[in-house]
N, C-alpha and C. Protein backbone atom coordinates (compact mmCIF):
# COMPACT_ATOMS: atom_id res chain seq x y z
N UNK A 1 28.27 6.01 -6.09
CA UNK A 1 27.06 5.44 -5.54
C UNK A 1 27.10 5.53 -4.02
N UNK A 2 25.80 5.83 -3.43
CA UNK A 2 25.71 6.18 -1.83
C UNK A 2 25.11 5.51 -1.38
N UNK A 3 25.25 4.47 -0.82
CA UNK A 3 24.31 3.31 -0.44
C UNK A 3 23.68 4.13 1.40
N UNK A 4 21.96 3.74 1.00
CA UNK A 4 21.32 4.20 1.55
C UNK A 4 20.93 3.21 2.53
N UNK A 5 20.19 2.25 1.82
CA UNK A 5 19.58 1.11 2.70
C UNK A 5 19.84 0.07 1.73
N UNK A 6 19.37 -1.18 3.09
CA UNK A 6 19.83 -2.16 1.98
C UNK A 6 19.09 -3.76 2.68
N UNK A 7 18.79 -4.64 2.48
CA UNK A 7 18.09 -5.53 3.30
C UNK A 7 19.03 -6.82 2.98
N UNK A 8 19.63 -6.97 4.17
CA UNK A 8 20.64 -7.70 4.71
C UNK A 8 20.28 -9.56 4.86
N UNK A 9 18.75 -9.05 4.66
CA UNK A 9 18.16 -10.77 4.31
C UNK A 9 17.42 -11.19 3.25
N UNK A 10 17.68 -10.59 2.34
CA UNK A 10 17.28 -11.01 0.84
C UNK A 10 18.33 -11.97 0.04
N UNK A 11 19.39 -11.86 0.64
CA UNK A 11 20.55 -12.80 0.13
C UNK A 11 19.54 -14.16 0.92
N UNK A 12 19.56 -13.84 2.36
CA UNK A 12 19.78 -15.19 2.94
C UNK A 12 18.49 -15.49 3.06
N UNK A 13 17.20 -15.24 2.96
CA UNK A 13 15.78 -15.67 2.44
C UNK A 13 16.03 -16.27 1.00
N UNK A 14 16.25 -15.98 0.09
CA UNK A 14 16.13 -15.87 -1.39
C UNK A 14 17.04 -16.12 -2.03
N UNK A 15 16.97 -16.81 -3.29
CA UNK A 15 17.59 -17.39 -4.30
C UNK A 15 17.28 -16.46 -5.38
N UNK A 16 18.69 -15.32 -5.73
CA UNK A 16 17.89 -14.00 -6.57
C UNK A 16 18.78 -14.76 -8.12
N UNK A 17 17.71 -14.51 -8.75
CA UNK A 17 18.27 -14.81 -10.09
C UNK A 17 18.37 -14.08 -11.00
N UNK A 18 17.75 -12.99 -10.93
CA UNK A 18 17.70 -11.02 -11.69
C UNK A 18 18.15 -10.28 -10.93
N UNK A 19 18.76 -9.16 -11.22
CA UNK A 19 18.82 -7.69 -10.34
C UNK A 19 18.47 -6.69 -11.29
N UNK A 20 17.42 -6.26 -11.24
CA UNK A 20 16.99 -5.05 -11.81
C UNK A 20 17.14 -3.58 -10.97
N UNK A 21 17.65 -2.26 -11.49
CA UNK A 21 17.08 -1.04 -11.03
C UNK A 21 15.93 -0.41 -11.30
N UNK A 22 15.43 0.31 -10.62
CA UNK A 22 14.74 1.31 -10.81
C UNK A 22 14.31 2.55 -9.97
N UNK A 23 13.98 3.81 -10.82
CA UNK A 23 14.03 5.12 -10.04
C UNK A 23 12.69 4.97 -9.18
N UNK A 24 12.42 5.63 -8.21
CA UNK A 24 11.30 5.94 -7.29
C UNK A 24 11.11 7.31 -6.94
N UNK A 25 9.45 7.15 -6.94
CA UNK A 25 9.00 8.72 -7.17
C UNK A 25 8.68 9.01 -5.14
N UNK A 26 9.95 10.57 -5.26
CA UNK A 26 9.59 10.52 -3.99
C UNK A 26 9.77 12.46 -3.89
N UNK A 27 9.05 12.84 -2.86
CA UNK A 27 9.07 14.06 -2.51
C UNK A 27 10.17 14.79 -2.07
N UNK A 28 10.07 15.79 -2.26
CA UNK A 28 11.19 16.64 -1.89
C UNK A 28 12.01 16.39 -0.47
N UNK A 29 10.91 16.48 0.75
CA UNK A 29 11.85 16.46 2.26
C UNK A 29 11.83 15.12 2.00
N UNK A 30 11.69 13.92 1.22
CA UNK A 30 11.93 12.64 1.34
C UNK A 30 13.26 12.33 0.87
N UNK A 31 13.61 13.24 -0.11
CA UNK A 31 15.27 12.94 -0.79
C UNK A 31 15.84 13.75 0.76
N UNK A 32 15.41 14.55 0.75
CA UNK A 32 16.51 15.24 1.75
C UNK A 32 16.42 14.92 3.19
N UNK A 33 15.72 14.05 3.83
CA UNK A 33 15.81 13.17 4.93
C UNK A 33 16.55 11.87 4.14
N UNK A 34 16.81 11.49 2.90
CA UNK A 34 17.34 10.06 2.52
C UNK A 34 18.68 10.21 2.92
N UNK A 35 19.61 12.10 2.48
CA UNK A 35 20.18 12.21 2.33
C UNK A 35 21.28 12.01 3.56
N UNK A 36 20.55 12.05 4.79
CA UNK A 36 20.97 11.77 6.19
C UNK A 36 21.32 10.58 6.39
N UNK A 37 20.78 9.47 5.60
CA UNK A 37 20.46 8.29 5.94
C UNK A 37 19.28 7.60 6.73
N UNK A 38 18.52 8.05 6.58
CA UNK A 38 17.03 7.68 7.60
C UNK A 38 16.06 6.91 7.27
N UNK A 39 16.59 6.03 6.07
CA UNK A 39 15.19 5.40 5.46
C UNK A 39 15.54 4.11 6.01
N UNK A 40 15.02 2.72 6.00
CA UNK A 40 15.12 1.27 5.83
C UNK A 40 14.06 0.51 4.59
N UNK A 41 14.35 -0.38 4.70
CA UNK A 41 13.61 -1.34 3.61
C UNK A 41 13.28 -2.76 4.25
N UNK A 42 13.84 -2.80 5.29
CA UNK A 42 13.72 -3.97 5.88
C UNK A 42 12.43 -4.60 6.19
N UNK A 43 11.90 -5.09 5.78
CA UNK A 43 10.17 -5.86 5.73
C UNK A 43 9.51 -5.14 4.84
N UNK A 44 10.35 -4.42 3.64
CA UNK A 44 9.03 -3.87 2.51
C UNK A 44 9.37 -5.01 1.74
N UNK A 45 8.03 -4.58 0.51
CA UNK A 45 7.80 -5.31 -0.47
C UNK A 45 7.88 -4.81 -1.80
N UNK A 46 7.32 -5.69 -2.99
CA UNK A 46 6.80 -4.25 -3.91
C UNK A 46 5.99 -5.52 -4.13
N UNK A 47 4.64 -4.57 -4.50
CA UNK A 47 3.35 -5.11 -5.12
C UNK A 47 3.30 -4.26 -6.76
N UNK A 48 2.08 -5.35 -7.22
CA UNK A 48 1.69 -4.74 -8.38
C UNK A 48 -0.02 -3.90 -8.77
N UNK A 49 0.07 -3.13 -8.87
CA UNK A 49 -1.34 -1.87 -9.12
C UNK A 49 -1.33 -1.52 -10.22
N UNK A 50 -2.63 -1.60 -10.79
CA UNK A 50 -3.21 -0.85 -11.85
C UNK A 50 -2.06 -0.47 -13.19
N UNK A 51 -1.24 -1.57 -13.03
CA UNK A 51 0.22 -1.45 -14.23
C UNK A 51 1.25 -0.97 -14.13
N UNK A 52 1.82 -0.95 -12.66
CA UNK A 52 2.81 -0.16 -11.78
C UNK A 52 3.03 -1.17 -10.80
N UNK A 53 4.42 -0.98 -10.69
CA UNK A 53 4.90 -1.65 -9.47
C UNK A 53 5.29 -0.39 -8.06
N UNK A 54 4.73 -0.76 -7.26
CA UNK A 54 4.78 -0.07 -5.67
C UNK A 54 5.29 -0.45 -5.15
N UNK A 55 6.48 0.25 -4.50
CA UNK A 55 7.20 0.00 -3.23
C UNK A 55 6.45 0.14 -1.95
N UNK A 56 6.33 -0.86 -1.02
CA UNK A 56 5.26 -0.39 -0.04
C UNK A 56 5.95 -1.17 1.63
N UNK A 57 5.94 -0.09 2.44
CA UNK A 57 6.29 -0.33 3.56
C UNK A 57 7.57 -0.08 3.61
N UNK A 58 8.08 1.06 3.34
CA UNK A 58 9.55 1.28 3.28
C UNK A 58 9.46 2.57 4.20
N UNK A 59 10.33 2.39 5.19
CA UNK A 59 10.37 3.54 6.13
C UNK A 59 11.32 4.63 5.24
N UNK A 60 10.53 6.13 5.47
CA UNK A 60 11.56 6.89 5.80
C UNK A 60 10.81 7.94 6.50
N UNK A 61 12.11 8.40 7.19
CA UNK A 61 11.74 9.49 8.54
C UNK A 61 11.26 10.81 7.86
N UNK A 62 10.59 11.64 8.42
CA UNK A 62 10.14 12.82 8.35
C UNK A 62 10.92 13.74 8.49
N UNK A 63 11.57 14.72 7.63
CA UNK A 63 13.01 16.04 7.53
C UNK A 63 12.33 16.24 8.79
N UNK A 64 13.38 17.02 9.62
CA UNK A 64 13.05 18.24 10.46
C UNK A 64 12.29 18.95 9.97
N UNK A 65 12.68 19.68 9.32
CA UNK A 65 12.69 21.40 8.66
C UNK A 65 11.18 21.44 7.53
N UNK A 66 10.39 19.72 7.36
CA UNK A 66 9.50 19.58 6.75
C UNK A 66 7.92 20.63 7.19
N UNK A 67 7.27 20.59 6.82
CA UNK A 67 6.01 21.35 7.36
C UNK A 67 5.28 20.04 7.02
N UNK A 68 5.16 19.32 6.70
CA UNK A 68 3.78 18.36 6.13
C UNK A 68 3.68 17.88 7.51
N UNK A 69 2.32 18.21 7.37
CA UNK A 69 1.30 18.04 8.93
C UNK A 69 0.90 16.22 8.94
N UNK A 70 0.70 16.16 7.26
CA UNK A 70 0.04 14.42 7.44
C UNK A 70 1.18 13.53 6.98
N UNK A 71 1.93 13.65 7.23
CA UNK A 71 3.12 12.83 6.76
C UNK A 71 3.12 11.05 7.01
N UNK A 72 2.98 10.51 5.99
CA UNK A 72 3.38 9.12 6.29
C UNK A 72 4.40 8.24 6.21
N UNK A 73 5.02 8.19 7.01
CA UNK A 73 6.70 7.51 6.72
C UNK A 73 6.82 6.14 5.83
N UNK A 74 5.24 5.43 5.65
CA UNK A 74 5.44 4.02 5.18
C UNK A 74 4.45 3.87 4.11
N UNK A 75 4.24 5.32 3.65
CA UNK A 75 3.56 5.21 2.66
C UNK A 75 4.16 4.48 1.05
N UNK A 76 3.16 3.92 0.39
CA UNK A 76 3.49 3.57 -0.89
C UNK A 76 4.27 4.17 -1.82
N UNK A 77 5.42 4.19 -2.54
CA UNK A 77 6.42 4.77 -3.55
C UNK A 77 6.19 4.22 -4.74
N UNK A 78 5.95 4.60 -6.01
CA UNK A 78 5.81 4.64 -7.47
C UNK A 78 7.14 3.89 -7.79
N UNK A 79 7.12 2.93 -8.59
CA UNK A 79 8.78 2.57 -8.74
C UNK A 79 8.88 2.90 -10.73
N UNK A 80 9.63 3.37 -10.97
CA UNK A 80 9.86 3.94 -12.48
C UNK A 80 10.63 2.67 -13.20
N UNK A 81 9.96 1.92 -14.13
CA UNK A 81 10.48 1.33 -14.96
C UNK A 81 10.01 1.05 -15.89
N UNK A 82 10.81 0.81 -17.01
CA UNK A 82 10.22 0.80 -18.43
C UNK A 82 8.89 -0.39 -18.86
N UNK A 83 8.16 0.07 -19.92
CA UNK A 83 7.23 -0.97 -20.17
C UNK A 83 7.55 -3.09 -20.19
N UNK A 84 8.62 -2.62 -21.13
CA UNK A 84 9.59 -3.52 -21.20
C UNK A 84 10.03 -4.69 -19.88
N UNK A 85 10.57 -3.83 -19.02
CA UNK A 85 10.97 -4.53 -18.11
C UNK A 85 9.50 -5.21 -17.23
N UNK A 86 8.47 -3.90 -16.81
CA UNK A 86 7.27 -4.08 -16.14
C UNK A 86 6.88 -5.20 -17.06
N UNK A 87 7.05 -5.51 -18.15
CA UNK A 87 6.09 -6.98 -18.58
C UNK A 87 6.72 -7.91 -18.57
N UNK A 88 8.23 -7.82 -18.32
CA UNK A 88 9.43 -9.20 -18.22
C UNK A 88 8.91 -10.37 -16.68
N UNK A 89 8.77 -8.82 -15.93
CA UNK A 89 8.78 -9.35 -14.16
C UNK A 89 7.25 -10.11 -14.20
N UNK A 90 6.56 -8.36 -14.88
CA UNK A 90 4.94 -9.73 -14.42
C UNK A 90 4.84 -11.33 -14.91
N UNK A 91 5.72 -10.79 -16.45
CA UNK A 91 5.61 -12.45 -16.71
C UNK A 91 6.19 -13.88 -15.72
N UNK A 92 7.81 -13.11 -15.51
CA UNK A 92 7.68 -14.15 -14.54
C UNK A 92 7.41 -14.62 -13.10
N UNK A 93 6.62 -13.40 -12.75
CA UNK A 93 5.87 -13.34 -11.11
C UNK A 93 4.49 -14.61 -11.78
N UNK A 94 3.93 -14.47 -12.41
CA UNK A 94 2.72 -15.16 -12.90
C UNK A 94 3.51 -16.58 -13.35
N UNK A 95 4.33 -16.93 -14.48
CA UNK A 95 4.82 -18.18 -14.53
C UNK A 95 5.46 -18.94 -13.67
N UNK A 96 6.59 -18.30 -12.87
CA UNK A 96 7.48 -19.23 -12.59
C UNK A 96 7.48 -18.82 -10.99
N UNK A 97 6.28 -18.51 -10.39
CA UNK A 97 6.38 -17.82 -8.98
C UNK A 97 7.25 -17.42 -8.49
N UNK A 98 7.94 -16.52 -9.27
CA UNK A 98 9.20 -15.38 -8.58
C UNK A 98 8.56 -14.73 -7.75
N UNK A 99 9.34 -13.73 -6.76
CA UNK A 99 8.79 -12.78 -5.97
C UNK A 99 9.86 -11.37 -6.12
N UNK A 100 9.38 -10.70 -5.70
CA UNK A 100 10.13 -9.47 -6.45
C UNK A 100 10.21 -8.74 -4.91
N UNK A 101 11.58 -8.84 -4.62
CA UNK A 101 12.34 -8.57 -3.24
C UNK A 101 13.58 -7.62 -3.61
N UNK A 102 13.27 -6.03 -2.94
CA UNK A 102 14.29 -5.35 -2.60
C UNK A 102 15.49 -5.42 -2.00
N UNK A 103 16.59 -4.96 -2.60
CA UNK A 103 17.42 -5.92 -1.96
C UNK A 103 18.38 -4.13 -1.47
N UNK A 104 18.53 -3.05 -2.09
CA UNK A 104 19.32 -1.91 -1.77
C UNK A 104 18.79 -0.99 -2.29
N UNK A 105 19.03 0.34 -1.59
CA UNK A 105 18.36 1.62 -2.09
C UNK A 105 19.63 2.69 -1.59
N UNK A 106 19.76 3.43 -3.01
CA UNK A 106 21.23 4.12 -2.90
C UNK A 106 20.88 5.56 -3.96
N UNK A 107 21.51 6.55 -3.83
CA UNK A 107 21.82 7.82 -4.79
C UNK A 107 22.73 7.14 -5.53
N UNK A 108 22.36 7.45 -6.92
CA UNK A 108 23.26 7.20 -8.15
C UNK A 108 24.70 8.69 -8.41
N UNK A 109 25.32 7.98 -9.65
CA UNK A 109 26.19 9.21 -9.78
C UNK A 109 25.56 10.71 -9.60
N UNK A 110 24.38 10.86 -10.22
CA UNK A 110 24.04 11.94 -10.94
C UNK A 110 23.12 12.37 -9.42
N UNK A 111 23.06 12.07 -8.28
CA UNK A 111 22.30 12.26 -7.70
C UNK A 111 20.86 11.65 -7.24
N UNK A 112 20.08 10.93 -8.14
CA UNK A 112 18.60 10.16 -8.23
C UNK A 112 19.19 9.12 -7.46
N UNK A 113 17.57 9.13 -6.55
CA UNK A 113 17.02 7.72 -5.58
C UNK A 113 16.75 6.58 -6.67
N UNK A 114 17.30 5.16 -6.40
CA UNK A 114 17.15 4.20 -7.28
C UNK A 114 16.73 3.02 -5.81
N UNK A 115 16.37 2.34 -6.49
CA UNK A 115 15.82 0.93 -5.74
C UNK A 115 16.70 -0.32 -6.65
N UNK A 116 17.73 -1.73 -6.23
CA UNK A 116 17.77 -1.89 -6.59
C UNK A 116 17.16 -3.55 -6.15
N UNK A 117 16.20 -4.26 -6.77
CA UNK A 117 15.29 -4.69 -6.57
C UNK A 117 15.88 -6.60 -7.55
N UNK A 118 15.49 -7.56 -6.76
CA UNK A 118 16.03 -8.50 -7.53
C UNK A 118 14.58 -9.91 -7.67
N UNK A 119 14.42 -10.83 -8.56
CA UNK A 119 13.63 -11.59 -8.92
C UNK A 119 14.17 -12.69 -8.53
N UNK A 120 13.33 -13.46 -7.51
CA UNK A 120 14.20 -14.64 -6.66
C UNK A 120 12.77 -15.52 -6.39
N UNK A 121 13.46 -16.92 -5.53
CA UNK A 121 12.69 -17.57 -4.93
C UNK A 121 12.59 -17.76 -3.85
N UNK A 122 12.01 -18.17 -2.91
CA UNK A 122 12.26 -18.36 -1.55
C UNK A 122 12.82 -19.53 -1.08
N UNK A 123 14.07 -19.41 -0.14
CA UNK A 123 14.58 -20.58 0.21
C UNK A 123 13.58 -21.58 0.89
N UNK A 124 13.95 -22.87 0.89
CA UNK A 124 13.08 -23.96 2.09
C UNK A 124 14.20 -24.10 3.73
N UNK A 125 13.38 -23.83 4.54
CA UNK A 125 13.72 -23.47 5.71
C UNK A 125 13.84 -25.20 6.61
């Protein structure tokens, strides 16, 4: 495992009581600028759309060697997870006001971008 990014205040905001993975759909010069190390996560989120959970506001830098003229570094990411799980979280984002906070983003054995994403509460300050 290659730890990529990772948000260093999700421990200390949040009371995580799940850790779930999941894969994220990302473009080609996006794995291969990850591969440098160039992304952060630090102030993303994930929201929920149309029956999908989105990673949104997650930097990553633009390859060199890329050609994409409109490139957006903080654009929205697809997050891949099973039906199963997608109806565990909504349930308890809707019951028990969890919030669903990224906590690391790393290459697995096999190579694939994973998010690994945890179900918490927010501390009282």
């Amino acid at each position: 495992m290659k730890l990529i990014a990772s948000n260093s205040k999700a421990n200390h905001d949040y009371l995580i009581s799940e850790k779930i993975q999941a894969g994220i759909v990302l473009t080609g010069s996006e794995v291969k600028s990850l591969r440098f190390n160039t992304g952060s996560i630090r102030g993303s989120f994930i929201t929920e759309k149309n029956g999908a959970l989105w990673l949104t506001n997650c930097f990553i830098k633009q390859y060199n060697n890329s050609n994409n003229k409109n490139y957006d570094p903080n654009r929205a990411r697809k997050l891949l997870i099973t039906k199963k799980q997608y109806r565990k979280i909504i349930g308890a984002i809707n019951q028990s006001g969890l919030s669903i906070i990224p906590i690391s983003m790393y290459f697995n054995e096999n190579g694939l971008a994973k998010l690994l994403f945890g179900l918490g509460k927010g501390k009282k300050k």
